[in-house]
Each structure stands twice: as structure tokens, then as C-alpha cells.
PDB file of N, CA and C in Angstrom:
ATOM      1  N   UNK A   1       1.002  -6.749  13.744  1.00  0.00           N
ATOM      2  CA  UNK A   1       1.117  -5.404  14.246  1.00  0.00           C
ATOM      3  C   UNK A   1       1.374  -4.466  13.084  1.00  0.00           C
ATOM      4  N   UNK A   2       0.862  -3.066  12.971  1.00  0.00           N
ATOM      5  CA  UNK A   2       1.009  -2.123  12.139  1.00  0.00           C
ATOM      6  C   UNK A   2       1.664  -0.924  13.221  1.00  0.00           C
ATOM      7  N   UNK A   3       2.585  -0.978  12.325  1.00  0.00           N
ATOM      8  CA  UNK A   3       3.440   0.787  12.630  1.00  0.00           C
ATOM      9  C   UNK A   3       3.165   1.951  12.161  1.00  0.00           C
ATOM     10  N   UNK A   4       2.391   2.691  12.076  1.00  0.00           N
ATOM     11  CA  UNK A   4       1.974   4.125  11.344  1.00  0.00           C
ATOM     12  C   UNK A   4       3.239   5.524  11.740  1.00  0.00           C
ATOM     13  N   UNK A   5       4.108   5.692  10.916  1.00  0.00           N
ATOM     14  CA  UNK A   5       4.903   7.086  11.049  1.00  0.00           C
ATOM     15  C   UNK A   5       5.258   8.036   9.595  1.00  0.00           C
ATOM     16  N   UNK A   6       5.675   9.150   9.935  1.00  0.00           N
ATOM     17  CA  UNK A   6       6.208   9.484   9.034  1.00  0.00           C
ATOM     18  C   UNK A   6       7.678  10.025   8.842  1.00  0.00           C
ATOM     19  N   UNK A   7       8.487  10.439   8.120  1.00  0.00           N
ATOM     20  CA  UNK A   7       9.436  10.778   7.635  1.00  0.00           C
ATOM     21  C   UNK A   7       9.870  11.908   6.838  1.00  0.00           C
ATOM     22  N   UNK A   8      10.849  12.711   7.690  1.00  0.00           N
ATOM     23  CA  UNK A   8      11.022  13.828   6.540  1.00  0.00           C
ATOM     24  C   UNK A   8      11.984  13.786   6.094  1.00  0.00           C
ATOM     25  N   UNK A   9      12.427  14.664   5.331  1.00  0.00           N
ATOM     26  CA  UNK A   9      13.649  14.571   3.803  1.00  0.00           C
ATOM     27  C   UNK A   9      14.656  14.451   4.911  1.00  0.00           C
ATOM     28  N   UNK A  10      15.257  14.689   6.055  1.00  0.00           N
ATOM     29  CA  UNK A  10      15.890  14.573   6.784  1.00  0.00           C
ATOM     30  C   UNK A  10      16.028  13.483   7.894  1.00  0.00           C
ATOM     31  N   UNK A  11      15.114  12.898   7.551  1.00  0.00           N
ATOM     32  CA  UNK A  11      15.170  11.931   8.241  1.00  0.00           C
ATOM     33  C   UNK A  11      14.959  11.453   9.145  1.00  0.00           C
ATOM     34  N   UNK A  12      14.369  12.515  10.163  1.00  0.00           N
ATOM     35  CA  UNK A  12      13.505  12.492  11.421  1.00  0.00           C
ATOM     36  C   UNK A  12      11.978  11.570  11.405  1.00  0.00           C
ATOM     37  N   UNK A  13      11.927  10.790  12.171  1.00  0.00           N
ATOM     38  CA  UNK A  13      10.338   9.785  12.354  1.00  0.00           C
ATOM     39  C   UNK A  13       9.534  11.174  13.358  1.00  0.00           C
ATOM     40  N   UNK A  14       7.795  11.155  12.779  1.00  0.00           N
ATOM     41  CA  UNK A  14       7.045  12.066  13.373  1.00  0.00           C
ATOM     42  C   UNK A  14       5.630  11.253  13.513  1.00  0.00           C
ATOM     43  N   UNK A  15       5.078  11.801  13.865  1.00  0.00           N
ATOM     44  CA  UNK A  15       3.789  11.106  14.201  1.00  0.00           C
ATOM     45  C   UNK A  15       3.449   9.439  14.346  1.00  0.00           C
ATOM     46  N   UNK A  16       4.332   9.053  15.531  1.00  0.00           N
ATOM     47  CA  UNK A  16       4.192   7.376  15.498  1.00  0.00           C
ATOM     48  C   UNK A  16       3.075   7.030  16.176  1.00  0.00           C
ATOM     49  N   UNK A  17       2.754   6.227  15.578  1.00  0.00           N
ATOM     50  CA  UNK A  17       1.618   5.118  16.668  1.00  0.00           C
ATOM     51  C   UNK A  17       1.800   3.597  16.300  1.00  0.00           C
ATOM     52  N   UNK A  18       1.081   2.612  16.932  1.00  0.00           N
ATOM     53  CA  UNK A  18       0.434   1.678  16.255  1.00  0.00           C
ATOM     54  C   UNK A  18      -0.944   1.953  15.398  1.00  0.00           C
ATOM     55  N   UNK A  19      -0.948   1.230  14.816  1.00  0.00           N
ATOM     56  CA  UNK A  19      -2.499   1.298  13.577  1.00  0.00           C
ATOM     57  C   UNK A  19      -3.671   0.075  14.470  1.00  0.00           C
ATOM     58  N   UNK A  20      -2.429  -1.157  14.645  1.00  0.00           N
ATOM     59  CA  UNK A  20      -2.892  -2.451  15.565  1.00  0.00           C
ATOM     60  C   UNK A  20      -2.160  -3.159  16.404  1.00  0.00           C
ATOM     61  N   UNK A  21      -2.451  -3.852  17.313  1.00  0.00           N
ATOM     62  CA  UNK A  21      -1.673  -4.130  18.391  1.00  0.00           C
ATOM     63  C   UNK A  21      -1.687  -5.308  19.154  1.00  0.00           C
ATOM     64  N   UNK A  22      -1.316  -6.777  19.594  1.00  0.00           N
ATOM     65  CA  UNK A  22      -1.958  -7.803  20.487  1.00  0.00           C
ATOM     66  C   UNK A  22      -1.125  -6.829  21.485  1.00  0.00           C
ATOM     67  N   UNK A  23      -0.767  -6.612  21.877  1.00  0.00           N
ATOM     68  CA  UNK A  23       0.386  -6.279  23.131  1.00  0.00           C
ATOM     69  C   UNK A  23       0.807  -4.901  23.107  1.00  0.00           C
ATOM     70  N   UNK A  24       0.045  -4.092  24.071  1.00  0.00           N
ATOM     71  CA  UNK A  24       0.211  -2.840  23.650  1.00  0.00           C
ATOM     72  C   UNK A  24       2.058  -2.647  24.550  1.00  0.00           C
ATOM     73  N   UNK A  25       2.394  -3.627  25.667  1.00  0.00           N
ATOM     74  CA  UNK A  25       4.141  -3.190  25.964  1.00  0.00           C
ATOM     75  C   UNK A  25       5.120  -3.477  24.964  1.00  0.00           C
ATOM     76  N   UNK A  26       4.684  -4.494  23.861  1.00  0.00           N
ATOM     77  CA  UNK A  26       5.643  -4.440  22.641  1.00  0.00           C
ATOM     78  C   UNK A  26       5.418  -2.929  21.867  1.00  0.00           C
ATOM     79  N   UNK A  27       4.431  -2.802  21.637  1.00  0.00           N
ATOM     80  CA  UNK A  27       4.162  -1.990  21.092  1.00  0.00           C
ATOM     81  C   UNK A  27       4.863  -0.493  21.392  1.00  0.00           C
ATOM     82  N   UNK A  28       4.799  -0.311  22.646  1.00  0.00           N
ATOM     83  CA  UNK A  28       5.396   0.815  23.289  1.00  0.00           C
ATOM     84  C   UNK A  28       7.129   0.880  23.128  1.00  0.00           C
ATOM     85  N   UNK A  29       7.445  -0.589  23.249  1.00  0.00           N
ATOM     86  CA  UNK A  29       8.646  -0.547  23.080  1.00  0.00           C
ATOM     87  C   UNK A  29       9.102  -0.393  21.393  1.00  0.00           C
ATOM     88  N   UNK A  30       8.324  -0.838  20.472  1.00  0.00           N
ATOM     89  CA  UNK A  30       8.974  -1.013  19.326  1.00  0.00           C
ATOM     90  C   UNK A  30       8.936   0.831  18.835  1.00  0.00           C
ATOM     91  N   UNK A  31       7.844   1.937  19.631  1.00  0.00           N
ATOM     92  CA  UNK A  31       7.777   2.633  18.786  1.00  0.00           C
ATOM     93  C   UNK A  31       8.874   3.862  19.674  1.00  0.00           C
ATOM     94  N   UNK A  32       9.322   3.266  20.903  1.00  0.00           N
ATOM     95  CA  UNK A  32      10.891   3.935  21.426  1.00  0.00           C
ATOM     96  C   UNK A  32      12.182   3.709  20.493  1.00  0.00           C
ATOM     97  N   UNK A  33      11.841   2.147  20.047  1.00  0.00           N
ATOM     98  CA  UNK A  33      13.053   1.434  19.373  1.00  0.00           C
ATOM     99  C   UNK A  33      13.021   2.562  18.147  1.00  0.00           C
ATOM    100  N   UNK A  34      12.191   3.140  17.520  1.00  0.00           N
ATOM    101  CA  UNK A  34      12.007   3.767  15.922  1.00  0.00           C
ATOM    102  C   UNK A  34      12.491   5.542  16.441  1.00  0.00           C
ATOM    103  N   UNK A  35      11.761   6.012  17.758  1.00  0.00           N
ATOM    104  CA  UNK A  35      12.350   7.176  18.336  1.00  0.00           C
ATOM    105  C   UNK A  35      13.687   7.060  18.500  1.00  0.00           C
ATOM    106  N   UNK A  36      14.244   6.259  18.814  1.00  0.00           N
ATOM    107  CA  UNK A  36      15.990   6.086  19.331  1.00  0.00           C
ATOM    108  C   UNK A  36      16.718   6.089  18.054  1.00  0.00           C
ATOM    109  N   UNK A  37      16.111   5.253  17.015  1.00  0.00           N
ATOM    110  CA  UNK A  37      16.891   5.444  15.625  1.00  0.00           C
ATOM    111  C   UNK A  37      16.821   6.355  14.934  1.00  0.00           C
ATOM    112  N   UNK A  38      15.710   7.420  14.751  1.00  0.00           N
ATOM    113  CA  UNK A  38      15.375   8.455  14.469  1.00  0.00           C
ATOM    114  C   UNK A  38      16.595   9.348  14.657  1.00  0.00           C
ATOM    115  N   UNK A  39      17.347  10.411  13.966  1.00  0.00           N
ATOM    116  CA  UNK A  39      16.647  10.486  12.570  1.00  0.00           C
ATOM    117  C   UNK A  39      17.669   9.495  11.863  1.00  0.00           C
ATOM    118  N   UNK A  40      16.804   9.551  10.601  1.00  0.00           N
ATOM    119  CA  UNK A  40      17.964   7.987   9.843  1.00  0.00           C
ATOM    120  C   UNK A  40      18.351   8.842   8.654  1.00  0.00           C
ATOM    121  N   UNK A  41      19.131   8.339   8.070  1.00  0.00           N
ATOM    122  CA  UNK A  41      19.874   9.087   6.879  1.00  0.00           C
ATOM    123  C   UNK A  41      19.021   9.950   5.673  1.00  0.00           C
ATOM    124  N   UNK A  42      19.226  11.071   5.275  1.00  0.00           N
ATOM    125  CA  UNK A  42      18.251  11.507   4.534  1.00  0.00           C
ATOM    126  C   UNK A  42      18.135  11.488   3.694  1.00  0.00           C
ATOM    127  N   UNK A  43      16.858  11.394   2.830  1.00  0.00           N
ATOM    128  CA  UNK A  43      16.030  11.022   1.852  1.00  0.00           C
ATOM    129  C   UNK A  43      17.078  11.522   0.730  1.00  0.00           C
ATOM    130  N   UNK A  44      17.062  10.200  -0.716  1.00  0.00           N
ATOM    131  CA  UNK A  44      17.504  10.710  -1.505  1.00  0.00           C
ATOM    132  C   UNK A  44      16.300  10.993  -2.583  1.00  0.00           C
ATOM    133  N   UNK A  45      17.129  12.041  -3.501  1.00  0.00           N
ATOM    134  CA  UNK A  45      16.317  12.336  -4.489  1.00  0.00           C
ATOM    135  C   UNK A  45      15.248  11.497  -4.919  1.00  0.00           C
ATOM    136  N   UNK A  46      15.587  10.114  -5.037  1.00  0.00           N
ATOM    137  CA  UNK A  46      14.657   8.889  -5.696  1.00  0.00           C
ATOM    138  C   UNK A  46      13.144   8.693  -4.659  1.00  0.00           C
ATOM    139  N   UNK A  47      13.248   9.302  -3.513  1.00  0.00           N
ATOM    140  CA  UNK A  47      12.211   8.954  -2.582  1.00  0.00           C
ATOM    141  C   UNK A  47      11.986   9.865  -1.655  1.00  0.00           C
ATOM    142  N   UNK A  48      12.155  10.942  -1.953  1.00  0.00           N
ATOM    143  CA  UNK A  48      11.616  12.244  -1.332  1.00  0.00           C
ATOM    144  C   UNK A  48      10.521  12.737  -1.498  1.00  0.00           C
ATOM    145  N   UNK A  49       9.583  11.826  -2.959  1.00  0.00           N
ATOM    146  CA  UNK A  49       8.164  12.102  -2.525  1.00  0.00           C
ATOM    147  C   UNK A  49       7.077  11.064  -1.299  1.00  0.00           C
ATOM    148  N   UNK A  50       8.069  10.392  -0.835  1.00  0.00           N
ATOM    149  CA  UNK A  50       7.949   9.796   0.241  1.00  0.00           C
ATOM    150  C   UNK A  50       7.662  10.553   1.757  1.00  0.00           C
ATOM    151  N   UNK A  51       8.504  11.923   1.762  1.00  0.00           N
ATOM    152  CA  UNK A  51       8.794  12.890   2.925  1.00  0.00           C
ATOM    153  C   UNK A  51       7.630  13.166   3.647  1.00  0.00           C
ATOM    154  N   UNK A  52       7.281  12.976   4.613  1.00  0.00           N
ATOM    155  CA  UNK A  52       6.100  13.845   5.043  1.00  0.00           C
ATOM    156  C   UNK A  52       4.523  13.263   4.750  1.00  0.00           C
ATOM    157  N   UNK A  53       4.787  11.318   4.599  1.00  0.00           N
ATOM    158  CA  UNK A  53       3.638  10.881   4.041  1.00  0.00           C
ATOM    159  C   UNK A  53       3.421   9.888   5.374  1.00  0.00           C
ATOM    160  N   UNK A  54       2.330   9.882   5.409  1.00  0.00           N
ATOM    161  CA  UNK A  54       1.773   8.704   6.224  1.00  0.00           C
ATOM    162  C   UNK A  54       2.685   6.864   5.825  1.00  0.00           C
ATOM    163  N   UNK A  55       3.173   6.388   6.378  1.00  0.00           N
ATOM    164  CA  UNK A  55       4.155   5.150   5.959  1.00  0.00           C
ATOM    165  C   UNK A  55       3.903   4.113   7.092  1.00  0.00           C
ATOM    166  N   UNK A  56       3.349   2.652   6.741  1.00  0.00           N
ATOM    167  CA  UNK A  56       2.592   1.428   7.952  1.00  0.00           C
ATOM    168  C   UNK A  56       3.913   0.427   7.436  1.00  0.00           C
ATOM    169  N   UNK A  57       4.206   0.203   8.549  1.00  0.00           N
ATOM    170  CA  UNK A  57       5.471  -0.688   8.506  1.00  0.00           C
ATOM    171  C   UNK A  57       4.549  -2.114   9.454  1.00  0.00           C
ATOM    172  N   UNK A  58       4.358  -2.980   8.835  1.00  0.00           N
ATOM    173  CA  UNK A  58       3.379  -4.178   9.243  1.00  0.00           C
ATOM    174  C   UNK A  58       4.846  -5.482   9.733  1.00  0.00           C
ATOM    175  N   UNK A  59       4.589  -5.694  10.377  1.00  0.00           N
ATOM    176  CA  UNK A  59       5.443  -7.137  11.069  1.00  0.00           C
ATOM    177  C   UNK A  59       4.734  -8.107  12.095  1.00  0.00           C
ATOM    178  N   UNK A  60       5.360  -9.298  12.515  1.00  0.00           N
ATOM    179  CA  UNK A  60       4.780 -10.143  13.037  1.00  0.00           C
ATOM    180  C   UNK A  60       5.766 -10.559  14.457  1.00  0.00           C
ATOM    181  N   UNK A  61       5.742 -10.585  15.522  1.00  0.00           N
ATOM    182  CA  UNK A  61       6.183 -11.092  16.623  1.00  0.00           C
ATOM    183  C   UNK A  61       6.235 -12.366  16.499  1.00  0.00           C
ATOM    184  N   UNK A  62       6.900 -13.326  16.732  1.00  0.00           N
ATOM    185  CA  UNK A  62       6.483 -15.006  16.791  1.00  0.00           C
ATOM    186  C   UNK A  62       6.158 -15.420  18.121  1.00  0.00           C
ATOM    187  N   UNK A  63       6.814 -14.925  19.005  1.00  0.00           N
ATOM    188  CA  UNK A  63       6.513 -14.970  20.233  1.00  0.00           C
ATOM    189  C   UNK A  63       5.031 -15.096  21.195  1.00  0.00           C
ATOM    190  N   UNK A  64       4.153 -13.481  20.187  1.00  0.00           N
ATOM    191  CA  UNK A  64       3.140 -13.198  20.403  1.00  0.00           C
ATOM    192  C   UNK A  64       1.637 -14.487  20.148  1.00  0.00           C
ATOM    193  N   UNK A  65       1.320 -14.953  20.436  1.00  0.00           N
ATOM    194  CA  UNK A  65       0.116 -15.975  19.747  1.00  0.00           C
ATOM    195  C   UNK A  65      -1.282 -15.137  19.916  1.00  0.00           C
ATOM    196  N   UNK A  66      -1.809 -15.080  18.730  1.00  0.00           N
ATOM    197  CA  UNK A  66      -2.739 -14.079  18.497  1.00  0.00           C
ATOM    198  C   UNK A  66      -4.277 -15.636  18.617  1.00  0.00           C
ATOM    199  N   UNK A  67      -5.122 -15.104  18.474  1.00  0.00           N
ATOM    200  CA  UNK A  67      -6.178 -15.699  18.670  1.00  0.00           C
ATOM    201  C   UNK A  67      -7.366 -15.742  16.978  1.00  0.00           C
TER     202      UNK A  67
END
């Protein structure tokens, strides 16, 4: 699965989706789980040209058996 969001210097998540998906109800849930944590601590100097960029957070379910 791919996570597509972004992040501003403050720390707010914006534009989420999946990129890919076996299971679009994980999916739905993981990208509430990233809304609920939102916003997360804000950007320090070292990675603030990070702010406001497209960012794919890729992981694997074990649960899921893909084909």
C-alpha cells in the first residue's frame, strides 16, 4: 500500500489518498488514522523544505495476501 499526503511547517496532513490499495476499508481507515493524528509537531528548521511537498509513506499489511 502507498500513502500519498502532505505536510505543512505546522504540521497539519493535507491532501491524503492512497497512491495503491488491495483493500480499499484498510485503506479508508489508515487515512482517518493519519487525519486523527494530524497535526503532528512542527517542522524543524532541518526539514521544512519538506512543507507542502507531495510525501508516499509505502507499508505492508501482513494480514492482507495480495495475489
Amino acid at each position: 500500500m502507498a500513502l500519498s499526503f502532505q505536510l505543512d511547517m505546522n504540521g497539519s496532513a493535507a491532501s491524503i489518498h492512497f497512491q495503491q490499495t488491495g483493500d480499499h476499508t484498510v485503506a479508508a481507515s489508515a487515512i482517518d488514522a493519519l487525519r486523527a493524528a494530524s497535526p503532528f509537531d512542527p517542522m524543524t528548521h532541518r526539514v521544512r523544505c519538506l512543507a507542502n511537498r507531495p510525501l508516499t509513506a509505502r507499508f505492508e499489511n501482513p494480514t492482507i495476501i495480495s495475489d
